[in-house]
N, C-alpha and C. Protein backbone atom coordinates (compact mmCIF):
# COMPACT_ATOMS: atom_id res chain seq x y z
N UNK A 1 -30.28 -14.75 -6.67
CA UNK A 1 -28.98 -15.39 -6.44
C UNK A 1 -28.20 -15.51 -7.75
N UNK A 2 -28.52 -15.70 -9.12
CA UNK A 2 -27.94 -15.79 -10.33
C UNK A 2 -27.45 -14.41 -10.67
N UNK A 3 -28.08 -13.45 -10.53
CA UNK A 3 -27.38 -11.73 -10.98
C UNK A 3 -26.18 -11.77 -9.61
N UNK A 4 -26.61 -12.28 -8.53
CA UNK A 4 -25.49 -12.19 -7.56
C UNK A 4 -24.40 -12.87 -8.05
N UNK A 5 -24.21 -14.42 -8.23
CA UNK A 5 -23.27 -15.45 -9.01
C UNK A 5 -22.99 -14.81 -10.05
N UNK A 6 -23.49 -13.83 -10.87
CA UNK A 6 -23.06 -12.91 -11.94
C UNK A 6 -21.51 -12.13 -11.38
N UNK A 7 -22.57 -10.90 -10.85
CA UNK A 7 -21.62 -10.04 -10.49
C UNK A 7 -20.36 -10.73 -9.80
N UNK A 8 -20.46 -11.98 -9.20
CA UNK A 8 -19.23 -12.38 -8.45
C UNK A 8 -18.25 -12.56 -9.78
N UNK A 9 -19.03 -13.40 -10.76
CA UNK A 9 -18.03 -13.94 -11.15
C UNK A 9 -16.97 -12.85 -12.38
N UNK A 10 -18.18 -11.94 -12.54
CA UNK A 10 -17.64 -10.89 -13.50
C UNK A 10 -16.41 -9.98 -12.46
N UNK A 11 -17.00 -9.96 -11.18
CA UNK A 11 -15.47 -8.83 -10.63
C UNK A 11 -14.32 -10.06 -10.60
N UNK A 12 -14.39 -11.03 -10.23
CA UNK A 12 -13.89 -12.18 -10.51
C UNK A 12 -12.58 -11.94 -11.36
N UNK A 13 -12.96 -12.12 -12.57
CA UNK A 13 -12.47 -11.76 -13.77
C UNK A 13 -11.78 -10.68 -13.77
N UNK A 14 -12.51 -9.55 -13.54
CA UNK A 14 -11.54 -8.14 -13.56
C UNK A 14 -10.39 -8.15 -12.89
N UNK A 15 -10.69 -8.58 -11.59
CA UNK A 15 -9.80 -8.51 -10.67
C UNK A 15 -8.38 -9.67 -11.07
N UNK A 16 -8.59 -10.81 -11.60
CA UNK A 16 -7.82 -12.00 -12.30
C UNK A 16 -7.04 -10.76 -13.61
N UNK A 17 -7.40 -10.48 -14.18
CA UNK A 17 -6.98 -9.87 -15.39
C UNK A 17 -6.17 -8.95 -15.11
N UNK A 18 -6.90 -7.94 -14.17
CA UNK A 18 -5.80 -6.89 -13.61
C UNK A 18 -4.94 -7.32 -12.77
N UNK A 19 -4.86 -8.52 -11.93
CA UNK A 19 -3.74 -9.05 -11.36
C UNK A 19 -2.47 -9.85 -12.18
N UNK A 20 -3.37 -10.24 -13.68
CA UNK A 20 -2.07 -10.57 -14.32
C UNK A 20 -1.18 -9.54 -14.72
N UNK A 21 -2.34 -8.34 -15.19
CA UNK A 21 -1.88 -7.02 -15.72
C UNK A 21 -0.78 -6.26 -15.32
N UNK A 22 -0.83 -6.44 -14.06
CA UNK A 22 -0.15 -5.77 -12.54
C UNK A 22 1.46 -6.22 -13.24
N UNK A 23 1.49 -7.92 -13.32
CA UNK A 23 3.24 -8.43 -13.67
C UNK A 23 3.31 -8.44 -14.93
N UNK A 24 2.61 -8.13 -16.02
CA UNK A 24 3.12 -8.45 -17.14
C UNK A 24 3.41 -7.17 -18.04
N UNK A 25 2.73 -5.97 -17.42
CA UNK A 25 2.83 -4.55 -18.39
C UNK A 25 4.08 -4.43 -18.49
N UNK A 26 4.38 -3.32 -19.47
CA UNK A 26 6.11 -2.94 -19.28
C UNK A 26 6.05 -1.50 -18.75
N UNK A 27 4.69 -1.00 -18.66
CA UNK A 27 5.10 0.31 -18.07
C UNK A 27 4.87 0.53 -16.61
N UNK A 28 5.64 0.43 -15.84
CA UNK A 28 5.48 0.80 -14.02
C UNK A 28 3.78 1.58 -13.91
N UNK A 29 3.71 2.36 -14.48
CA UNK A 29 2.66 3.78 -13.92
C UNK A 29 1.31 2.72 -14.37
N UNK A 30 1.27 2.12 -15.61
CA UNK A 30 -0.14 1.00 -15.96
C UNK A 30 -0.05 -0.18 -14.64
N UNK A 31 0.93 -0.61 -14.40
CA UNK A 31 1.43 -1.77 -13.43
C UNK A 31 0.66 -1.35 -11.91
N UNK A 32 0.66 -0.13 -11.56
CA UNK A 32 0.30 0.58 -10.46
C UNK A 32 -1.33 0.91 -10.89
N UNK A 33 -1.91 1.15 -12.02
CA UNK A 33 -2.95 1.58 -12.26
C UNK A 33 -3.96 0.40 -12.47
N UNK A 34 -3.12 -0.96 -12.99
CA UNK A 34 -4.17 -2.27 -13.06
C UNK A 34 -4.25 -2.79 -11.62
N UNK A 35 -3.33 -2.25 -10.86
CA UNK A 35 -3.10 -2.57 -9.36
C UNK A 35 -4.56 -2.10 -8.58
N UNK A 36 -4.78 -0.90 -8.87
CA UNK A 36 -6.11 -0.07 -8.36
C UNK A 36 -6.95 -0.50 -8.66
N UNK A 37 -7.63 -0.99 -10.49
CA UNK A 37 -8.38 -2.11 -10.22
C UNK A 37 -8.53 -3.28 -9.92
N UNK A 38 -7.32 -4.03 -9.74
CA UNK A 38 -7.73 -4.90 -8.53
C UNK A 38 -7.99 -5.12 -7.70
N UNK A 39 -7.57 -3.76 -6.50
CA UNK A 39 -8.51 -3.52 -5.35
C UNK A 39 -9.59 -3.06 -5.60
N UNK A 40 -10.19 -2.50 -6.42
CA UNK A 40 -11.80 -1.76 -6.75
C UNK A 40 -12.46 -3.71 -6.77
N UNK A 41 -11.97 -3.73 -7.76
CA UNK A 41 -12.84 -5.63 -7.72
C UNK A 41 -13.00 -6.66 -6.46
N UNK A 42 -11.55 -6.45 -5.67
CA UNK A 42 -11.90 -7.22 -4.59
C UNK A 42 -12.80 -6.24 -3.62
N UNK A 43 -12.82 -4.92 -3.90
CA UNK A 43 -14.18 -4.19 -2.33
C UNK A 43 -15.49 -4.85 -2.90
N UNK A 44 -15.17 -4.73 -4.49
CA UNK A 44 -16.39 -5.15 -4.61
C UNK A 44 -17.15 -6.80 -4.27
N UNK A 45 -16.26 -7.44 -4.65
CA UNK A 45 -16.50 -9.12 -4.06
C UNK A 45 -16.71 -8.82 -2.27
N UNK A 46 -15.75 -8.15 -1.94
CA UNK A 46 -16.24 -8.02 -0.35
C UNK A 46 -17.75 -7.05 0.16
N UNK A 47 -17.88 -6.57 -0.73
CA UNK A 47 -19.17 -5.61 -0.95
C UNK A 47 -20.30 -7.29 -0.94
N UNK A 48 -20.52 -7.90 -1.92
CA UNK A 48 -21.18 -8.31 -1.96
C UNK A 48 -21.16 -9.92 -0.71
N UNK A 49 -20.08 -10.35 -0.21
CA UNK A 49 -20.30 -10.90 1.19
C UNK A 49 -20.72 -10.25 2.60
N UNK A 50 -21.45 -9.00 2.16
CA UNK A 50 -21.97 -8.22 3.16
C UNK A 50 -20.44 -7.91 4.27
N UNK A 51 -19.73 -7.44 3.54
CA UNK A 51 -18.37 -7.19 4.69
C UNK A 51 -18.06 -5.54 3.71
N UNK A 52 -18.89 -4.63 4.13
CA UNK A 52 -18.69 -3.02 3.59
C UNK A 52 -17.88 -2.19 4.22
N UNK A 53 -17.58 -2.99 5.77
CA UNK A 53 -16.28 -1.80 6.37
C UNK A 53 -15.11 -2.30 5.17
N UNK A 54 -14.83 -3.36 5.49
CA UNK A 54 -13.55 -4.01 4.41
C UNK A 54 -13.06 -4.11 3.44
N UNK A 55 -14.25 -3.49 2.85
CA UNK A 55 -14.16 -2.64 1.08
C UNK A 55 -14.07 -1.38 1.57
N UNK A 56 -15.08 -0.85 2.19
CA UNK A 56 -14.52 0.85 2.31
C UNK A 56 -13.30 1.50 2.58
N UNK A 57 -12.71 0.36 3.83
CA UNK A 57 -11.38 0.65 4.19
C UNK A 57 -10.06 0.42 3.11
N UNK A 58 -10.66 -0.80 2.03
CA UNK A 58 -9.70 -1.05 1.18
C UNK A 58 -9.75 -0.10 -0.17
N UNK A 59 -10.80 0.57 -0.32
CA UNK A 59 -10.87 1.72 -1.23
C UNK A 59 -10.09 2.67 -0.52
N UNK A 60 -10.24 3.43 0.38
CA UNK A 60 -9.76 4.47 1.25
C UNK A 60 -8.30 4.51 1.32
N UNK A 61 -7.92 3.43 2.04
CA UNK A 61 -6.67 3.19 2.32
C UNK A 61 -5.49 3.17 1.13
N UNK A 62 -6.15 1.69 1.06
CA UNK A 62 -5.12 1.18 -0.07
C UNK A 62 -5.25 2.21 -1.66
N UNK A 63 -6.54 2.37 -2.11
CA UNK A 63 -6.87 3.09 -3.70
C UNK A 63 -6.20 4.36 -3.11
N UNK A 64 -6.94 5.24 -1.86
CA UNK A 64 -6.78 6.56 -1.91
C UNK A 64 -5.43 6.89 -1.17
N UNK A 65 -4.78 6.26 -0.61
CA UNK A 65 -3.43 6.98 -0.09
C UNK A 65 -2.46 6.20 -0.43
N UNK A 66 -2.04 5.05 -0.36
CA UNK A 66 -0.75 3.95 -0.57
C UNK A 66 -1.26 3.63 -2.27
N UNK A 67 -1.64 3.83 -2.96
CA UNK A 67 -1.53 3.35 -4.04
C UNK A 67 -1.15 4.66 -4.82
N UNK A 68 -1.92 5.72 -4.35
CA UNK A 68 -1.82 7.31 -5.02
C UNK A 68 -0.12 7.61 -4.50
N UNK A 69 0.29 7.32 -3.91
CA UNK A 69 1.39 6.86 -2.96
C UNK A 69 2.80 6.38 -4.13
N UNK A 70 2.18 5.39 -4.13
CA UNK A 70 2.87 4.46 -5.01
C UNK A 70 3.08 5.30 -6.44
N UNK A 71 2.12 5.27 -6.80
CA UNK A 71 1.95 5.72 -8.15
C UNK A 71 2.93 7.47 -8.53
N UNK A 72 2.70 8.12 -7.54
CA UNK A 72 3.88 9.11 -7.74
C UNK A 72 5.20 8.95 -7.49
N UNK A 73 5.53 8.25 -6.40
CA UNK A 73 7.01 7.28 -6.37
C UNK A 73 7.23 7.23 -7.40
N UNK A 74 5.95 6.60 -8.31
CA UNK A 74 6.83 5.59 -9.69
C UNK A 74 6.82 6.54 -10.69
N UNK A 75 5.90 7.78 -10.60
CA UNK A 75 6.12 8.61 -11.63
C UNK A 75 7.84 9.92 -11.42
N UNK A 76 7.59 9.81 -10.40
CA UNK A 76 9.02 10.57 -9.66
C UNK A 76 9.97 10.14 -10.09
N UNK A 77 10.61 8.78 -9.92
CA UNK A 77 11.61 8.02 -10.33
C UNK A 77 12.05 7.60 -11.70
N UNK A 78 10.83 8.01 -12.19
CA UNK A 78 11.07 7.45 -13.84
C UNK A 78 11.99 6.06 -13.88
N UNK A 79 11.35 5.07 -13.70
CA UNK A 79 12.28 4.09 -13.91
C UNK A 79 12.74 3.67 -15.67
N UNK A 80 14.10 2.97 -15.45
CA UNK A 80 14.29 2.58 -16.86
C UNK A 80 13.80 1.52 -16.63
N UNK A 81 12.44 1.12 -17.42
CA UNK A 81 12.28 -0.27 -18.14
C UNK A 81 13.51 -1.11 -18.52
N UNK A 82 14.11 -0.17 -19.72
CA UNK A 82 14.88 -1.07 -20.12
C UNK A 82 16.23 -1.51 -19.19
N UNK A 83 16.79 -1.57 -18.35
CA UNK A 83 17.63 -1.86 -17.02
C UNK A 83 16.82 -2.77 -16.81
N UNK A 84 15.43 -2.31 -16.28
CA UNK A 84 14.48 -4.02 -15.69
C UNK A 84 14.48 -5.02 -16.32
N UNK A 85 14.55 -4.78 -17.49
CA UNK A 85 14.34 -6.09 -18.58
C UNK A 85 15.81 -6.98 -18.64
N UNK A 86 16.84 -6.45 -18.68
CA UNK A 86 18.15 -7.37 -18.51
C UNK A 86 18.39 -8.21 -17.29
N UNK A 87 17.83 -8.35 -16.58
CA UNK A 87 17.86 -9.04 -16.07
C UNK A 87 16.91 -10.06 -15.67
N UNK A 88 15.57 -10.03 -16.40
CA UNK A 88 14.63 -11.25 -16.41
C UNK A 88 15.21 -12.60 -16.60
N UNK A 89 15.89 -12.63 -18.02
CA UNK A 89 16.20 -13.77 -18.26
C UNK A 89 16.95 -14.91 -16.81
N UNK A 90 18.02 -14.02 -16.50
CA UNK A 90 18.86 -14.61 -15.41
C UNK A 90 18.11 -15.24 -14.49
N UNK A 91 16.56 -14.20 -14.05
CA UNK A 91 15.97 -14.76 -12.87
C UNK A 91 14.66 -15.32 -13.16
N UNK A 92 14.34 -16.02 -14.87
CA UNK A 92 13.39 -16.86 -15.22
C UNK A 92 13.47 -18.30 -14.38
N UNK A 93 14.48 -18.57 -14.49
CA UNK A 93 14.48 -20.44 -13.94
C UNK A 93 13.61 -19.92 -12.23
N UNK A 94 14.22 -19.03 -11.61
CA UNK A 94 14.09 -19.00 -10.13
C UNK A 94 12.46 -18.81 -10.13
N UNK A 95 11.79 -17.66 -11.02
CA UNK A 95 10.18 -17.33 -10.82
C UNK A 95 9.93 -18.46 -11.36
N UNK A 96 9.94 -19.32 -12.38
CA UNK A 96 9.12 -20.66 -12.66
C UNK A 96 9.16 -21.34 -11.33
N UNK A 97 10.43 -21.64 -10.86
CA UNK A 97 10.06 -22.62 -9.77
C UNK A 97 9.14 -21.86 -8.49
N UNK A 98 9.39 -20.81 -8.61
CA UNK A 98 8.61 -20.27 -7.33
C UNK A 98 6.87 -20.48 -7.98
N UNK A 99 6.72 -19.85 -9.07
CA UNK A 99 5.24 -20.25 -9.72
C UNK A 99 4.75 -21.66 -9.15
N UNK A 100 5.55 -22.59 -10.06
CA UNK A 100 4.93 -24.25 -9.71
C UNK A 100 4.80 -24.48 -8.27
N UNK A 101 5.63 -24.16 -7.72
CA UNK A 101 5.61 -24.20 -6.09
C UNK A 101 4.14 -23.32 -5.29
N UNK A 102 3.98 -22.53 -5.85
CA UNK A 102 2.83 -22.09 -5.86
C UNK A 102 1.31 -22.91 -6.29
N UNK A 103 1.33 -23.28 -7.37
CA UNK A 103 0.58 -23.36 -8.26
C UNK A 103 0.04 -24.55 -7.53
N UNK A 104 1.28 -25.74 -6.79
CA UNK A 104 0.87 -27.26 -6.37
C UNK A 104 0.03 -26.67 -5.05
N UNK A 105 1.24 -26.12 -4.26
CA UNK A 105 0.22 -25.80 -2.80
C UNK A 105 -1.25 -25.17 -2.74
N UNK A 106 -1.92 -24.15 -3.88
CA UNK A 106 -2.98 -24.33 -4.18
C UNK A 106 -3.87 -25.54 -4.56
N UNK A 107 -3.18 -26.35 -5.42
CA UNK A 107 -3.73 -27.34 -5.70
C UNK A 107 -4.17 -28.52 -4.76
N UNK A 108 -3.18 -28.71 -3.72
CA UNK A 108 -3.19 -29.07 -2.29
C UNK A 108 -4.08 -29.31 -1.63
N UNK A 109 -4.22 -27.56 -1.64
CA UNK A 109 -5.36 -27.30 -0.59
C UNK A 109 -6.58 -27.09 -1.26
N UNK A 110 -6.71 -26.49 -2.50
CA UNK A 110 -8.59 -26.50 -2.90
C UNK A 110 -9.22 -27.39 -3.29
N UNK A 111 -8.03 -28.52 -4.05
CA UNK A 111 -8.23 -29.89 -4.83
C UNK A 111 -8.38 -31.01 -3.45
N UNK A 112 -8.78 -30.62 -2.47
CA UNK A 112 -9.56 -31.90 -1.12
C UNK A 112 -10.01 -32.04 -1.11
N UNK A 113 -10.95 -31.35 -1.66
CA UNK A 113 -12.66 -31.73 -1.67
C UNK A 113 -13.23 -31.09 -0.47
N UNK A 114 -12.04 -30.08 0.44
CA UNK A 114 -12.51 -29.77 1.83
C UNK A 114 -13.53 -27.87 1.34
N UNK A 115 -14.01 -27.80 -0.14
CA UNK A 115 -14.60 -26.24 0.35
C UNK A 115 -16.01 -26.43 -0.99
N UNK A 116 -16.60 -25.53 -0.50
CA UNK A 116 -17.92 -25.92 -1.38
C UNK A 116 -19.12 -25.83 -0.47
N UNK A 117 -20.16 -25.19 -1.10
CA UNK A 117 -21.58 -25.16 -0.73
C UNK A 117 -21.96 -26.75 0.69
N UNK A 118 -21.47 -27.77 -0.16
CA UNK A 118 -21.60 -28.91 0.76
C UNK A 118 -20.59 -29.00 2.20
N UNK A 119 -19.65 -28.41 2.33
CA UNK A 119 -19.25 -28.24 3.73
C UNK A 119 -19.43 -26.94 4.26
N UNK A 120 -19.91 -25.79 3.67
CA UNK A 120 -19.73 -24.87 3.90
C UNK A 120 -21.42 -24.00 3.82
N UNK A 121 -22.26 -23.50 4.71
CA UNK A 121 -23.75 -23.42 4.02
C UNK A 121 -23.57 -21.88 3.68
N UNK A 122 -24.43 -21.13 2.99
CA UNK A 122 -24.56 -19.83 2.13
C UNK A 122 -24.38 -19.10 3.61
N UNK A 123 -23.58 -17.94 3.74
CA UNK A 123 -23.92 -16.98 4.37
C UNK A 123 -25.26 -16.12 4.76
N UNK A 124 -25.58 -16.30 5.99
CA UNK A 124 -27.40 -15.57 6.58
C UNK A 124 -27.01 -14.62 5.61
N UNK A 125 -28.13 -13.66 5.54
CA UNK A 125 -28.69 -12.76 4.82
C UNK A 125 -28.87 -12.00 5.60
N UNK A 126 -28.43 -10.77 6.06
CA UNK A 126 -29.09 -10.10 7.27
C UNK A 126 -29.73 -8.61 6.37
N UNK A 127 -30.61 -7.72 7.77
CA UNK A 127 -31.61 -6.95 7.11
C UNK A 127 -30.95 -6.13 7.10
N UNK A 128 -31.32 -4.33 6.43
CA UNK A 128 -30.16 -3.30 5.98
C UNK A 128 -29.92 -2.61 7.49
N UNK A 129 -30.42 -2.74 8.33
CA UNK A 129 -30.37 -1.93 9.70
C UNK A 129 -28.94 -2.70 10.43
N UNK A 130 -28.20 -4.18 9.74
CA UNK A 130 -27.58 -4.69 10.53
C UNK A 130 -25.79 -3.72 9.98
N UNK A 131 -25.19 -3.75 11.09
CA UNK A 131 -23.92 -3.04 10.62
C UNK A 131 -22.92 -3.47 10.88
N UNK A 132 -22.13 -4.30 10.43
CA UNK A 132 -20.91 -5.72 9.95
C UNK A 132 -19.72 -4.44 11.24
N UNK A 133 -19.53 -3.42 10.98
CA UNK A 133 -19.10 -2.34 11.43
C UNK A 133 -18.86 -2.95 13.10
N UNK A 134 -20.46 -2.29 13.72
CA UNK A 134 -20.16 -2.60 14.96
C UNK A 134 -20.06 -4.14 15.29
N UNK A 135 -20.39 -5.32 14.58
CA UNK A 135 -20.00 -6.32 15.13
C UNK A 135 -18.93 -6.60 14.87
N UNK A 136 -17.58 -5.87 13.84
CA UNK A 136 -16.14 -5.76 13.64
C UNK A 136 -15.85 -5.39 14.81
N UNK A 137 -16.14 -4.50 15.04
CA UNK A 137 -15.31 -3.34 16.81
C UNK A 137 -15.79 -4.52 17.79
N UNK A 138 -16.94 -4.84 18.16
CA UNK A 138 -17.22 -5.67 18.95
C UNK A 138 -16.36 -7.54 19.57
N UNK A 139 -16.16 -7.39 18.39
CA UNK A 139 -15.23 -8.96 18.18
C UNK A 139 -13.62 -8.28 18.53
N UNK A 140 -12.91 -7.53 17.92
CA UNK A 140 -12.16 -6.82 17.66
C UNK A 140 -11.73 -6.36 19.51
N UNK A 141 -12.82 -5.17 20.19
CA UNK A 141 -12.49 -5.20 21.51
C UNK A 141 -12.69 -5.88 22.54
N UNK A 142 -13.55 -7.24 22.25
CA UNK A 142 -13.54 -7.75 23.31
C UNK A 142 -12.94 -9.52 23.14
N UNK A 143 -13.13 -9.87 22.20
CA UNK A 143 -12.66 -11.60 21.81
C UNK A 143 -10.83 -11.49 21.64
N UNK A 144 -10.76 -10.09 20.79
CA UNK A 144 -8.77 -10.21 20.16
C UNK A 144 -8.69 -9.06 20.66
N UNK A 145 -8.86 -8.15 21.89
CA UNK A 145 -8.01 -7.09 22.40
C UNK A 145 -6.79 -7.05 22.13
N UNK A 146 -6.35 -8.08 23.40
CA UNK A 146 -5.22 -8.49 23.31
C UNK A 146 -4.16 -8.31 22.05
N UNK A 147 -4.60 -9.51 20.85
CA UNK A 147 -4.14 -9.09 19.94
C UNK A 147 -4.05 -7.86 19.07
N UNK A 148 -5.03 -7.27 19.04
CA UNK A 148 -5.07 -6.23 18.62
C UNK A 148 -4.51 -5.08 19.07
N UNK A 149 -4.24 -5.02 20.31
CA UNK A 149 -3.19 -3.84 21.36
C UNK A 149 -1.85 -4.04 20.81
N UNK A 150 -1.23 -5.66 20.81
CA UNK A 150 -0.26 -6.04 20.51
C UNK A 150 0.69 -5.56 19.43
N UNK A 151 -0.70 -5.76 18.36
CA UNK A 151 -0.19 -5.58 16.67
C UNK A 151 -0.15 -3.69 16.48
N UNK A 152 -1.30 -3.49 17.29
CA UNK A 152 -0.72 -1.71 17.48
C UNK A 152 0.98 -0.92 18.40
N UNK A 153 1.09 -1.51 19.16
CA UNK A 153 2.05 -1.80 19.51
C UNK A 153 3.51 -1.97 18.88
N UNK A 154 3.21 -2.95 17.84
CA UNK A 154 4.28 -3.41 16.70
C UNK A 154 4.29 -2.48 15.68
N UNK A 155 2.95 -2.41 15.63
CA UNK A 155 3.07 -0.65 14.54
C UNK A 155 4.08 0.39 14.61
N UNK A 156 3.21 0.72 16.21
CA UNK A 156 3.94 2.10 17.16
C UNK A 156 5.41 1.68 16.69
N UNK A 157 6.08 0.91 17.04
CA UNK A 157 7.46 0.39 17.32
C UNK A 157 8.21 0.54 15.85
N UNK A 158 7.32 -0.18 15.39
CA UNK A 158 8.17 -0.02 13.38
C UNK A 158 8.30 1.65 13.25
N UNK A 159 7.37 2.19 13.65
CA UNK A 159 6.67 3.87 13.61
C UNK A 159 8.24 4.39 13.94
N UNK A 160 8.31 3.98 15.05
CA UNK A 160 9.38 4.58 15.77
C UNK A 160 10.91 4.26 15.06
N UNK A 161 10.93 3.34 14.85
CA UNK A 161 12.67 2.93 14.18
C UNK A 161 12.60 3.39 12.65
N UNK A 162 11.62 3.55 12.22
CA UNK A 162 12.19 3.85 10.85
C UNK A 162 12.34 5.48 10.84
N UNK A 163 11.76 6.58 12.33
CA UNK A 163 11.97 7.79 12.22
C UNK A 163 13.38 7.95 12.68
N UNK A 164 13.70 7.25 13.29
CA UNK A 164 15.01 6.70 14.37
C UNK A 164 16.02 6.95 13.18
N UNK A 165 16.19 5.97 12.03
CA UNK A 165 16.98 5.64 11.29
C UNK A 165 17.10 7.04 10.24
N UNK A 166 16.01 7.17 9.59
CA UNK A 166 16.12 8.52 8.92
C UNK A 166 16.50 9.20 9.89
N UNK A 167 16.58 9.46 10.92
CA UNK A 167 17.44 11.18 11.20
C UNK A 167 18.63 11.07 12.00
N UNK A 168 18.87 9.70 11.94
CA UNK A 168 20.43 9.52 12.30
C UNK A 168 21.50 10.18 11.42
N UNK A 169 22.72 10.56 12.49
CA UNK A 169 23.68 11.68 11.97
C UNK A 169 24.53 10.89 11.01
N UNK A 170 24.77 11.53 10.21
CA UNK A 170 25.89 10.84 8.87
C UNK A 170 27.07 11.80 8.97
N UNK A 171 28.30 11.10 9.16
CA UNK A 171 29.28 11.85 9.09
C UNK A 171 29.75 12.29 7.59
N UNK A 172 30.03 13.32 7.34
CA UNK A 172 30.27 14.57 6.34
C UNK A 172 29.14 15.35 5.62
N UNK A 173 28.05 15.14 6.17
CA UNK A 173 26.93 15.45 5.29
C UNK A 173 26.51 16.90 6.55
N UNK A 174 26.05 17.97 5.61
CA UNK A 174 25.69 19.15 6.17
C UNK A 174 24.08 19.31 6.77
N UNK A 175 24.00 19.82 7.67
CA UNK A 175 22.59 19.96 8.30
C UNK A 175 22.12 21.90 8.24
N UNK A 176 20.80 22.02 8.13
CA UNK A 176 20.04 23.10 8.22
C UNK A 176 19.35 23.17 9.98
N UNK A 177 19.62 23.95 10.49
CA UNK A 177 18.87 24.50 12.29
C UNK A 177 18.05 25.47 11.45
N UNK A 178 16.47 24.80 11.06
CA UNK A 178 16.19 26.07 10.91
C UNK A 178 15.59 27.55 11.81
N UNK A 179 15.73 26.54 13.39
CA UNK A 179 15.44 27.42 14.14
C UNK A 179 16.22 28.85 14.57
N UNK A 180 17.93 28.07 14.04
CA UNK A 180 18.31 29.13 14.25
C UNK A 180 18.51 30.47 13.38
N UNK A 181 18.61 30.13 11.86
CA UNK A 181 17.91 30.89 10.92
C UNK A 181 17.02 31.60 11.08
N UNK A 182 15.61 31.52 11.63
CA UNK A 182 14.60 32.57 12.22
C UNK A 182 15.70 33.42 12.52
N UNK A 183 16.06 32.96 13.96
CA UNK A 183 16.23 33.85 14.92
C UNK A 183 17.63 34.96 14.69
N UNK A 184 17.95 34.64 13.35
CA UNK A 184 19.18 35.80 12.74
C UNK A 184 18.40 36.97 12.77
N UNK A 185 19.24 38.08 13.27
CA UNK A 185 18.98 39.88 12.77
C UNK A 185 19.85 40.03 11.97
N UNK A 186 19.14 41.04 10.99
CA UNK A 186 20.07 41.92 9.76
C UNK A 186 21.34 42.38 10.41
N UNK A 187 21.71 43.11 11.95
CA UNK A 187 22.94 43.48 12.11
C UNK A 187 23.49 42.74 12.33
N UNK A 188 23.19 41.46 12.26
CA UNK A 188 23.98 40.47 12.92
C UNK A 188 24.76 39.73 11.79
N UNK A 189 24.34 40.15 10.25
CA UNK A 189 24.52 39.51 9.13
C UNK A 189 25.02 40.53 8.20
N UNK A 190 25.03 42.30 8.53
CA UNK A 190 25.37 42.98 8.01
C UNK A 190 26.32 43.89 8.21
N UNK A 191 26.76 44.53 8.40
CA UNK A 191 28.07 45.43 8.95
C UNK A 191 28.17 46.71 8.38
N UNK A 192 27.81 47.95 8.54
CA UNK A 192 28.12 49.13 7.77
C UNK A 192 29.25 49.96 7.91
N UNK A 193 29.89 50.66 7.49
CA UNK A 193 31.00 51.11 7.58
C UNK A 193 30.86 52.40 6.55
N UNK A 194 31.31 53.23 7.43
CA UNK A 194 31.03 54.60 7.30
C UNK A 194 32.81 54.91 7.02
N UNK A 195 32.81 55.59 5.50
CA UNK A 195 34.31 55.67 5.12
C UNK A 195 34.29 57.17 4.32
N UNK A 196 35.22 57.92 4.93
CA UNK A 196 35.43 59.32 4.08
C UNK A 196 35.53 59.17 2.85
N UNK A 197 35.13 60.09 1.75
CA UNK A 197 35.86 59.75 0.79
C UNK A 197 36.90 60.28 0.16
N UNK A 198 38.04 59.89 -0.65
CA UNK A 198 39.44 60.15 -0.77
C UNK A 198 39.36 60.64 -2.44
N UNK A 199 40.37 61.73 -2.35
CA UNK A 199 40.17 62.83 -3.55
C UNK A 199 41.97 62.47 -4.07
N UNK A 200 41.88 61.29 -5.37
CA UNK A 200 43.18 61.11 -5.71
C UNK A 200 43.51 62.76 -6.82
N UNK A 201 45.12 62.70 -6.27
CA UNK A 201 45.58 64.22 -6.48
C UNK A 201 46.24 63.56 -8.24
């Protein structure tokens, strides 16, 4: 249990560090890259509460497509830093108060005395044959169907309006058919003309 309380507290850390890392770099592409280890640290904290779909999926997902994602966006765009920076000052007063506002409602809620070994007992230990997996799907299709149809549903729907919106018509802007392109023939694009030729006297 102490190498375990180890490792917690060391991804702990990583993950704290690279989350400050995330707001304080000045370069976007590091900002996105301390981002990745912060999800590597939290699969791993979820690794070790025996919850391995929920790290795998958060490596997969989030590290391997939306962050790789991200990260070329930000290399694409080349942002100017310096543009970002003129305007911190203006919107310092507003992030402090949002911080403290933060900072109390944590305090709120962990400072009750309501979490801890004493209300809360160690998580069973189960043997390596058990698979967090199927008792996810299991809970998942039969306790929150419902919800879970729902929130797919809301997916589908977002799915749908944001294809909706991109291919709505804009007036003056030119469009490509590239179907009908295939279907051009050379005579249809070329014209020959057969002309004597003329002998100036």
């Amino acid at each position: 249990m102490i190498v375990q309380e180890l490792i917690f507290y060391a991804f702990s850390l990583v993950m704290i560090f690279a989350a400050v890392a995330v707001i304080t770099v000045r370069n976007p592409v590091y900002a996105v890259l301390f981002l990745v280890l912060a999800f590597f640290s939290a699969a791993g904290i979820w690794m070790l509460l025996e919850a391995e779909f929920l790290a795998i999926i958060l490596v997969v997902v989030y590290v391997g497509a939306v962050m790789v994602l991200f990260l070329f966006v930000v290399m694409m765009l080349d942002i100017d830093t310096a543009t970002l920076k003129q305007g911190f000052t203006r919107y310092l007063p507003l992030g402090v108060v949002v911080v403290g506002l933060i900072i109390a409602e944590l305090v709120l809620v962990l400072g009750t005395g309501r979490f801890g070994l004493s209300h809360y007992a160690n998580p069973v230990m189960h043997s390596a044959s058990f698979s967090n997996t199927r008792e996810l799907g299991s809970v998942l299709y039969t306790q929150y169907v419902y919800p879970f149809e729902i929130a797919a549903v809301i997916l589908l729907l977002a799915i749908v309006a944001a294809i909706t919106l991109t291919l709505r018509r804009r007036e003056g802007t030119r469009h490509q058919d590239p179907s009908w392109q295939v279907r051009v023939r050379p005579r249809d694009r070329v014209r020959l003309v057969k002309m004597r030729s003329e002998k100036r006297g």
